[in-house]
PDB file of N, CA and C in Angstrom:
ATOM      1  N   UNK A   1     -37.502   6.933  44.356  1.00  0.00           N
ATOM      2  CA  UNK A   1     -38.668   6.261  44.898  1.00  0.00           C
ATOM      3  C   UNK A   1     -38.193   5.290  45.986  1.00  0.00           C
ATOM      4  N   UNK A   2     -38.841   5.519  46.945  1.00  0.00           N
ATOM      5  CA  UNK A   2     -38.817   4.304  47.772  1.00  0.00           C
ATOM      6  C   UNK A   2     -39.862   3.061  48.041  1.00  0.00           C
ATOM      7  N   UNK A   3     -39.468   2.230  48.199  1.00  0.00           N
ATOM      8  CA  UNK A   3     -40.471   1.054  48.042  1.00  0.00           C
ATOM      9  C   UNK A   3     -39.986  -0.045  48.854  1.00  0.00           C
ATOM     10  N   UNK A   4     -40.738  -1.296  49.012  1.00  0.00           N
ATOM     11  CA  UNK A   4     -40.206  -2.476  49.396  1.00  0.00           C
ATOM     12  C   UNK A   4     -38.797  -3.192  48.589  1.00  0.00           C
ATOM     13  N   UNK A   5     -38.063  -3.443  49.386  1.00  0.00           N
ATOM     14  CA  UNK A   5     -36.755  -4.070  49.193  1.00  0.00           C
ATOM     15  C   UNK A   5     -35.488  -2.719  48.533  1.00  0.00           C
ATOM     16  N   UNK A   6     -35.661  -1.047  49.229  1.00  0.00           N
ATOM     17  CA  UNK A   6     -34.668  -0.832  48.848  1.00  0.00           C
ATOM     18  C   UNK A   6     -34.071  -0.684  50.355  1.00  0.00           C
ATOM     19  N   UNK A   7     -32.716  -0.612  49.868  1.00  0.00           N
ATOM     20  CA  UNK A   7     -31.973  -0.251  51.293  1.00  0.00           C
ATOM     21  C   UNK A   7     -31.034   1.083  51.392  1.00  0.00           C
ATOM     22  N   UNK A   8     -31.262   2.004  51.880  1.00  0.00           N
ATOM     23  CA  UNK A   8     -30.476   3.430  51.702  1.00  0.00           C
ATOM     24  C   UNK A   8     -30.455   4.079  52.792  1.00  0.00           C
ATOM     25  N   UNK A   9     -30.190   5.020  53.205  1.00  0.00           N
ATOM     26  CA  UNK A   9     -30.028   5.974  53.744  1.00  0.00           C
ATOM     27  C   UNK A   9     -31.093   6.981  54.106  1.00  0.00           C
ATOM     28  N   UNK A  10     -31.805   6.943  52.739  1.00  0.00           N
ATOM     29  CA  UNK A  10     -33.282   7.989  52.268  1.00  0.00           C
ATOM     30  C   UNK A  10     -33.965   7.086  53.061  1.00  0.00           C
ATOM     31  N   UNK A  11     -33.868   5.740  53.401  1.00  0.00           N
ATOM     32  CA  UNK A  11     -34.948   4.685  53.868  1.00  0.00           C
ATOM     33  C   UNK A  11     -34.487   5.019  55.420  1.00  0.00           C
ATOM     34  N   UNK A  12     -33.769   5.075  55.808  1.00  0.00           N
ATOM     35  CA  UNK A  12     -33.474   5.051  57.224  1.00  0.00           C
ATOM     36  C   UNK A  12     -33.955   7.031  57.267  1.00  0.00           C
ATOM     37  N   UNK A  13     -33.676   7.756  56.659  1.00  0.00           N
ATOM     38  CA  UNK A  13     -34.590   8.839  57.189  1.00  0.00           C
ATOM     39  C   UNK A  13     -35.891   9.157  56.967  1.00  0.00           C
ATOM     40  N   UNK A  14     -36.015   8.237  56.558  1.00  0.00           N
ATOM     41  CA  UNK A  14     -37.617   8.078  56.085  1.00  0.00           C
ATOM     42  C   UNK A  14     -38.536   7.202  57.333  1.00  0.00           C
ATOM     43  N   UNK A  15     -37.896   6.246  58.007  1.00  0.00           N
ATOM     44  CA  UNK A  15     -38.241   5.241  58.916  1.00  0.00           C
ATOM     45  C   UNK A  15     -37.871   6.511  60.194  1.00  0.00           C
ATOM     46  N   UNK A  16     -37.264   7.590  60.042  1.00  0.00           N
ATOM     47  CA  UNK A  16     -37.451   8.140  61.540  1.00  0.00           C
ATOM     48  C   UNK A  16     -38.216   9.567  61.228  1.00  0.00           C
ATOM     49  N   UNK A  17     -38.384   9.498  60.015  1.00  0.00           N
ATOM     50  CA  UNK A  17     -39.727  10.488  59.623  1.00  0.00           C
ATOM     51  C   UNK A  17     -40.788   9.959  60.222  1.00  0.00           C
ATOM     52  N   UNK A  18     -41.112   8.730  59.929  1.00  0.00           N
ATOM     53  CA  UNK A  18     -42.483   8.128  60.447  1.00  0.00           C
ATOM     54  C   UNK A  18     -42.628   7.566  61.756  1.00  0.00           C
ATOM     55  N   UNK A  19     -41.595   7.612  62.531  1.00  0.00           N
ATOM     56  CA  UNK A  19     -41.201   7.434  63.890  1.00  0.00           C
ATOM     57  C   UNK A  19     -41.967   8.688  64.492  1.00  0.00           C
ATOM     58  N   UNK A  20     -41.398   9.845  63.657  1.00  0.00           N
ATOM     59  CA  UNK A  20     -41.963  11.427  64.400  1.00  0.00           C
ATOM     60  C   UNK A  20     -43.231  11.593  64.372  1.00  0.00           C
ATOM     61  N   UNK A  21     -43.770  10.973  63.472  1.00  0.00           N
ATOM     62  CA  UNK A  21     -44.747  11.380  62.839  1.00  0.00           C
ATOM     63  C   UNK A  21     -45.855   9.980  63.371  1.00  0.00           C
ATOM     64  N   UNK A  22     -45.980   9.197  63.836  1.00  0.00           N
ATOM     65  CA  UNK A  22     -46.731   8.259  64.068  1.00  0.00           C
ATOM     66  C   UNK A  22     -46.249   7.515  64.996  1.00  0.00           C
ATOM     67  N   UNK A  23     -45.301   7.855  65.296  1.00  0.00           N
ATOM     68  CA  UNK A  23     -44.937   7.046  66.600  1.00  0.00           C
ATOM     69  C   UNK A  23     -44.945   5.418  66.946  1.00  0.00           C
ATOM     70  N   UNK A  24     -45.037   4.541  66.001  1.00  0.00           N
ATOM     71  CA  UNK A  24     -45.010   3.379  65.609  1.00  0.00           C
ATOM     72  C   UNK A  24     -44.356   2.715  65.727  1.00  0.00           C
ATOM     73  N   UNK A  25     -43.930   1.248  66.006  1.00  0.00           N
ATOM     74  CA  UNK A  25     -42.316   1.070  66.142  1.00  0.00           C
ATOM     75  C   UNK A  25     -42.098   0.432  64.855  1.00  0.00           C
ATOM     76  N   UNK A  26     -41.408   1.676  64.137  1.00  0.00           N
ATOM     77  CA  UNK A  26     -40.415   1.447  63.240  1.00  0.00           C
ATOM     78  C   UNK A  26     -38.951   1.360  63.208  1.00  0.00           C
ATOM     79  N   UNK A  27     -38.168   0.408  63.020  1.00  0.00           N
ATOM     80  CA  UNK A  27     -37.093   0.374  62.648  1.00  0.00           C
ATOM     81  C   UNK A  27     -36.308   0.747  62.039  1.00  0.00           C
ATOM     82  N   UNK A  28     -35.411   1.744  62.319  1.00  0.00           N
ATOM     83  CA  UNK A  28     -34.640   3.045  61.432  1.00  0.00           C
ATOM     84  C   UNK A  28     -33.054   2.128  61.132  1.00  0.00           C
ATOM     85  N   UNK A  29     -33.372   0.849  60.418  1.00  0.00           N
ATOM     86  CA  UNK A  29     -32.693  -0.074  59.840  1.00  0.00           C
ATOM     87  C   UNK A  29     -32.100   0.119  58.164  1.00  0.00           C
ATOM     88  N   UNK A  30     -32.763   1.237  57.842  1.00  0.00           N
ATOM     89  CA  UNK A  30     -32.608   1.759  56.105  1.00  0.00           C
ATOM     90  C   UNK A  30     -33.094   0.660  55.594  1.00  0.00           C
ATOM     91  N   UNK A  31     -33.939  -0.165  55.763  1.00  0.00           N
ATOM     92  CA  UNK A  31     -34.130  -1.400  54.965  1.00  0.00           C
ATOM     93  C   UNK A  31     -35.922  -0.855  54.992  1.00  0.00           C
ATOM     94  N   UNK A  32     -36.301  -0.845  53.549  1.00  0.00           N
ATOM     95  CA  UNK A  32     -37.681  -0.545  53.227  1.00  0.00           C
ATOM     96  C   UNK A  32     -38.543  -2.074  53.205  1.00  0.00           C
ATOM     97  N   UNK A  33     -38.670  -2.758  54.427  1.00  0.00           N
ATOM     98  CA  UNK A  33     -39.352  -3.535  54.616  1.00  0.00           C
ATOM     99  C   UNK A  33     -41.277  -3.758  54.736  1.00  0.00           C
ATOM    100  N   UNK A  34     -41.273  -5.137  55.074  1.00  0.00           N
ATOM    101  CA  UNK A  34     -42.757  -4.779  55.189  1.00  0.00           C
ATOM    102  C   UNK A  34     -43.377  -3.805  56.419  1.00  0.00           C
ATOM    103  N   UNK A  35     -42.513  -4.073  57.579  1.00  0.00           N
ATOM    104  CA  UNK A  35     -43.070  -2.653  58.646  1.00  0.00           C
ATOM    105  C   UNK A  35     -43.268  -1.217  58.099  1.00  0.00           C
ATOM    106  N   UNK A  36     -42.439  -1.140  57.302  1.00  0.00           N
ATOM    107  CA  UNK A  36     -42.145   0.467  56.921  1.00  0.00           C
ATOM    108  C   UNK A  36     -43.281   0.767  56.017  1.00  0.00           C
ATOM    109  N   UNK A  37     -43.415  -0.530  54.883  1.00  0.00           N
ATOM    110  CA  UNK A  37     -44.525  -0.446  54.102  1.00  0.00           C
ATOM    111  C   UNK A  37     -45.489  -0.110  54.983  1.00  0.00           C
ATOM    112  N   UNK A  38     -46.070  -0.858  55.651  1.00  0.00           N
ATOM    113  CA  UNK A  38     -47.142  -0.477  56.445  1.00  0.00           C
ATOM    114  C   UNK A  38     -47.151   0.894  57.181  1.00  0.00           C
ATOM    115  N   UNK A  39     -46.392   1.581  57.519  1.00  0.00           N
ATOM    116  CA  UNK A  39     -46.575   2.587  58.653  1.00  0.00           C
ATOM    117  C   UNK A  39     -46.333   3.572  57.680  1.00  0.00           C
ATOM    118  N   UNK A  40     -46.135   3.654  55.827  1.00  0.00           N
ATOM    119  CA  UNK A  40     -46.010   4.484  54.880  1.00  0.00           C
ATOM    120  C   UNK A  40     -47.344   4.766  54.565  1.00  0.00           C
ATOM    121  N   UNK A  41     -48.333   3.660  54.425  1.00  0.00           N
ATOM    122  CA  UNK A  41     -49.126   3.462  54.151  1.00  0.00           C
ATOM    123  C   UNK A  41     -50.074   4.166  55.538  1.00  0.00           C
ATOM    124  N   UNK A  42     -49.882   3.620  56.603  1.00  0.00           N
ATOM    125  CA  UNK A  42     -50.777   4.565  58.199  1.00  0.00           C
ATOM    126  C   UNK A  42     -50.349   5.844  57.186  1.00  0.00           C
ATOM    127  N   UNK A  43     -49.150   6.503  56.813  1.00  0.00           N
ATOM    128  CA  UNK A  43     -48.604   7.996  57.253  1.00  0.00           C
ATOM    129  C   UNK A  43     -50.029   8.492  55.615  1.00  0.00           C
ATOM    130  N   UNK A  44     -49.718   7.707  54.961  1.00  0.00           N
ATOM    131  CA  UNK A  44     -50.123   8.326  53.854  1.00  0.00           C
ATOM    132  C   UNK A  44     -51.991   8.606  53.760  1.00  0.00           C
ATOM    133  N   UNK A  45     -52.211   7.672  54.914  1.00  0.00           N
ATOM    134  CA  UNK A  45     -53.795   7.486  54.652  1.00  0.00           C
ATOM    135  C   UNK A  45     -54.851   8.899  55.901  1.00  0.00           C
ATOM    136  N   UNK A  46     -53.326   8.961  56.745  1.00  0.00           N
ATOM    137  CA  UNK A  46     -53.774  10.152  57.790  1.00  0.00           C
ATOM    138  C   UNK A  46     -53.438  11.498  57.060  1.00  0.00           C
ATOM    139  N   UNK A  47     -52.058  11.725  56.206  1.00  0.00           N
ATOM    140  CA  UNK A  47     -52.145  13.330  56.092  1.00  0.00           C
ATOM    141  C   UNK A  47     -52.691  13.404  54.586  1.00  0.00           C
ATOM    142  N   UNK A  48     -52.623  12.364  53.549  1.00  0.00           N
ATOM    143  CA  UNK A  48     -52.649  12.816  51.748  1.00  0.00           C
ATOM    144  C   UNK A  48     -53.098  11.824  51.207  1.00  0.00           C
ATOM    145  N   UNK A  49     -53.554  10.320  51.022  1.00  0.00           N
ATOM    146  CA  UNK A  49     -54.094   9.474  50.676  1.00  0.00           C
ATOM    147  C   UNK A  49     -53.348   9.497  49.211  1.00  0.00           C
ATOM    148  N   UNK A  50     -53.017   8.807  48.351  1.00  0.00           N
ATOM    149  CA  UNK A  50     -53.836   7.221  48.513  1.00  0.00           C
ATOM    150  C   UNK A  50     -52.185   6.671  48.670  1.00  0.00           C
ATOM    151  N   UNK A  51     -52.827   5.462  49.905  1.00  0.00           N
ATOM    152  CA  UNK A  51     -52.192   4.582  50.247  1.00  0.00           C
ATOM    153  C   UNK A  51     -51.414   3.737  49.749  1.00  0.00           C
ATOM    154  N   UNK A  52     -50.082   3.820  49.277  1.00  0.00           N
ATOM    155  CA  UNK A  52     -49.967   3.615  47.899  1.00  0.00           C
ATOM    156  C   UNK A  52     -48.582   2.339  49.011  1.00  0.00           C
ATOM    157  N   UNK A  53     -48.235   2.935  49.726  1.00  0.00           N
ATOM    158  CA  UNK A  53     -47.124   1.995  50.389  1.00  0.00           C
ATOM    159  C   UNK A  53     -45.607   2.637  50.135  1.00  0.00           C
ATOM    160  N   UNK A  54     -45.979   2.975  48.904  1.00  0.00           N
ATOM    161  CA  UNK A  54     -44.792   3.506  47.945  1.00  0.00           C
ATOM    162  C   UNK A  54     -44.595   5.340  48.174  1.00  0.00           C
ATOM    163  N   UNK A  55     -42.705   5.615  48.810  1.00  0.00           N
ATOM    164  CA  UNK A  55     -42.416   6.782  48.600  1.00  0.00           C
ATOM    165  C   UNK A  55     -42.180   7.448  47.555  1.00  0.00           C
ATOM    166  N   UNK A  56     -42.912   8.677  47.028  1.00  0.00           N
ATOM    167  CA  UNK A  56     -42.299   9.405  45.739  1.00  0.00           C
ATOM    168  C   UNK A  56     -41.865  10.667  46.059  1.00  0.00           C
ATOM    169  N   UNK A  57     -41.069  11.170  45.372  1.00  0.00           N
ATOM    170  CA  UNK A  57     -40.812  12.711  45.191  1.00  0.00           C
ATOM    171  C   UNK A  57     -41.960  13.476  46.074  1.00  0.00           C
ATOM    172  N   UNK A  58     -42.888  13.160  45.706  1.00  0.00           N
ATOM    173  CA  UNK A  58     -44.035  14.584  46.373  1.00  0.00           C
ATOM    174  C   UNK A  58     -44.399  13.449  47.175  1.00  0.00           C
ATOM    175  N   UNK A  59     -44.570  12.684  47.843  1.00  0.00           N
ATOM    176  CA  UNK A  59     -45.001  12.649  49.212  1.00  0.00           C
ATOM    177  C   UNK A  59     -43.889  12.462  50.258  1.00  0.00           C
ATOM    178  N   UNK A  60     -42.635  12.916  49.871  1.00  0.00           N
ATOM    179  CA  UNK A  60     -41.837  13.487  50.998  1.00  0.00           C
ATOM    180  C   UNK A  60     -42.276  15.097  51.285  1.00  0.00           C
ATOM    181  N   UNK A  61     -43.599  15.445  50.693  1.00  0.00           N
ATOM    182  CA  UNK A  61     -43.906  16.979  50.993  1.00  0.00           C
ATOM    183  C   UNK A  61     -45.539  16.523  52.168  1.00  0.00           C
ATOM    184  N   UNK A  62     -45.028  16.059  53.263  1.00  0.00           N
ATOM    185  CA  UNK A  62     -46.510  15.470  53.909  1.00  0.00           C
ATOM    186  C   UNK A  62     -46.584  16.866  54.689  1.00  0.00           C
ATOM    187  N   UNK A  63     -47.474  17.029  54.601  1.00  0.00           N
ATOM    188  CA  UNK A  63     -48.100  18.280  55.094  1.00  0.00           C
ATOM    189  C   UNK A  63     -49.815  17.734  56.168  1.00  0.00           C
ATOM    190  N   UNK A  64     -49.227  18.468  56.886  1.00  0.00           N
ATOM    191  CA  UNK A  64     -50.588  18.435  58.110  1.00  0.00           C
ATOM    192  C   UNK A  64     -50.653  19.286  58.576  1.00  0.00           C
ATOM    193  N   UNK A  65     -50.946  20.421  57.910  1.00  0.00           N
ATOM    194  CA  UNK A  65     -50.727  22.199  57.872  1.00  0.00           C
ATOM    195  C   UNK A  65     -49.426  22.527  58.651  1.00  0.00           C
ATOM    196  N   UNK A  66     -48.754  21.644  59.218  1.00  0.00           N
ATOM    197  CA  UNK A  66     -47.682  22.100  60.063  1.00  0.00           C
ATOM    198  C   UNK A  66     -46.232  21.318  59.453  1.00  0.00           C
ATOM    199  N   UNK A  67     -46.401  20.267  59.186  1.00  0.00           N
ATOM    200  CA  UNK A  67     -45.425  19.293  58.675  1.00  0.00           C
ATOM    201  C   UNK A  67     -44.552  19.291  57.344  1.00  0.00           C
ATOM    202  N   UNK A  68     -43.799  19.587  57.159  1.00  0.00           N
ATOM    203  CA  UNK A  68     -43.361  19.175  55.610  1.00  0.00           C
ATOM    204  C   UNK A  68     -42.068  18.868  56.060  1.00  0.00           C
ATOM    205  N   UNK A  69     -41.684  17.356  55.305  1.00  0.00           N
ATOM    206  CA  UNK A  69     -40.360  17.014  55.476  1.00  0.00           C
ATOM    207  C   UNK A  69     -39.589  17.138  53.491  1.00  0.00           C
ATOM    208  N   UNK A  70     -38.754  17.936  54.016  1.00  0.00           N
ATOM    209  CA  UNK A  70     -37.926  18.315  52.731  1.00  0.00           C
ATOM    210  C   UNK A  70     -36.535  17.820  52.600  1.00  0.00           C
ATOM    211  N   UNK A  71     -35.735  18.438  51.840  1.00  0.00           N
ATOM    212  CA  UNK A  71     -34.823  18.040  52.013  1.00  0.00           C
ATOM    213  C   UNK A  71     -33.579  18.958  53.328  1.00  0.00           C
ATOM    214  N   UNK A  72     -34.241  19.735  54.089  1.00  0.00           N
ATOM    215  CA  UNK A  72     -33.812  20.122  54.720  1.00  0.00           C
ATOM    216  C   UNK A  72     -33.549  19.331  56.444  1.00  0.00           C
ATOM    217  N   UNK A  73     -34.793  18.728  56.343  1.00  0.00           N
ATOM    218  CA  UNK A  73     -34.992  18.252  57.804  1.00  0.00           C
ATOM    219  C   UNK A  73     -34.707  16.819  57.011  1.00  0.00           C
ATOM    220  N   UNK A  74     -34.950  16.475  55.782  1.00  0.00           N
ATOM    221  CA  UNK A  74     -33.886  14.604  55.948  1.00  0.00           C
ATOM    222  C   UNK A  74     -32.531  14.958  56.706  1.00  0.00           C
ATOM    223  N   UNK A  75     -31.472  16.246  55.597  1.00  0.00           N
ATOM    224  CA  UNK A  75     -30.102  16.261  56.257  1.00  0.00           C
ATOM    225  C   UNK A  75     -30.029  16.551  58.050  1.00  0.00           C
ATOM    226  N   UNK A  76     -31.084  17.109  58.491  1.00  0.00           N
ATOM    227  CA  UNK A  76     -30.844  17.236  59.853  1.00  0.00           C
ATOM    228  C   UNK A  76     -31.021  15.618  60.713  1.00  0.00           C
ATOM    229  N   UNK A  77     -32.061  14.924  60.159  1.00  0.00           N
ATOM    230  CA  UNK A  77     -32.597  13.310  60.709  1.00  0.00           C
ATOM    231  C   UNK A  77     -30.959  12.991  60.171  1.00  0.00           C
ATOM    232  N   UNK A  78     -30.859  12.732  58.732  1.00  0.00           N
ATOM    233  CA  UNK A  78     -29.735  12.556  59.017  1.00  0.00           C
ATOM    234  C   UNK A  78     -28.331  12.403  59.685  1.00  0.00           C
ATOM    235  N   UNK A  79     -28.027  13.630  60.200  1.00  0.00           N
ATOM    236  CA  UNK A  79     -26.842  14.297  61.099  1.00  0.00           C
ATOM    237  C   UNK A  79     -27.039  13.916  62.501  1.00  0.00           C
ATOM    238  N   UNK A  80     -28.588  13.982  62.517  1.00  0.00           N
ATOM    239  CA  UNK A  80     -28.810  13.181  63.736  1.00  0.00           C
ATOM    240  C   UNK A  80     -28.472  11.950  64.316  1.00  0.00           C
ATOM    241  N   UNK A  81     -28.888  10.814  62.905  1.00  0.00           N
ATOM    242  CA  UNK A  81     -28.187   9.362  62.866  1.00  0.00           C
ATOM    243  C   UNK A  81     -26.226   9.522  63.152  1.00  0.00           C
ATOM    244  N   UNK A  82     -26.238  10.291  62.199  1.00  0.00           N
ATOM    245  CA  UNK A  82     -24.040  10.496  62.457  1.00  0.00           C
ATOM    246  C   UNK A  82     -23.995  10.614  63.766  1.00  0.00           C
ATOM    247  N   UNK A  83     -24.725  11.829  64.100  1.00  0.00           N
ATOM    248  CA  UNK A  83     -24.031  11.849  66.096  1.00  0.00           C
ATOM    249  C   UNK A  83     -24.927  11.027  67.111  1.00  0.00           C
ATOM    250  N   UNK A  84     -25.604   9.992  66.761  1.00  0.00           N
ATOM    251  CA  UNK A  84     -26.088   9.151  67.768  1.00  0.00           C
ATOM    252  C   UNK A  84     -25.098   8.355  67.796  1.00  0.00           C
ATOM    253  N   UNK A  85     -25.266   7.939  69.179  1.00  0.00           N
ATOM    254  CA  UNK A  85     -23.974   6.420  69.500  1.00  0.00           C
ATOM    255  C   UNK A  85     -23.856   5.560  68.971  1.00  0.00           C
TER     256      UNK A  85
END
């Protein structure tokens, strides 16, 4: 689960999930702050409701008939973070 006050890795690909996805300025800091809360909360209220703030297991499956972030495209956001400067 992700939530306010964790700090990981899952949080920093999660903050450039919602970068893609809403275009917001979020900070891909891995720190599950109050920005992130909020723009979890935008992501959750546009594709699957309810606004919960809070990441779980199934709403890393956001779907907007086109979208699903799995665990396939974290490791790519991921790999992405490794080879940025």
């Amino acid at each position: 689960m992700l939530a306010r006050g964790v700090r990981s890795d899952d949080v920093r690909a999660w903050q450039l999930t919602l970068r893609a996805l809403l275009g917001p300025p979020v900070a891909s800091d891995g720190i599950f702050g109050a920005q992130t809360e909020a723009a979890t909360r935008a992501s959750q209220q546009r594709f699957h409701g309810p606004a919960t703030g809070v990441v779980r297991r199934g709403d890393l499956r956001i779907s907007a008939s086109t979208w699903v972030v799995g665990p396939d495209t974290r490791r790519a956001v991921q790999a992405a973070l490794t080879a940025a400067p």
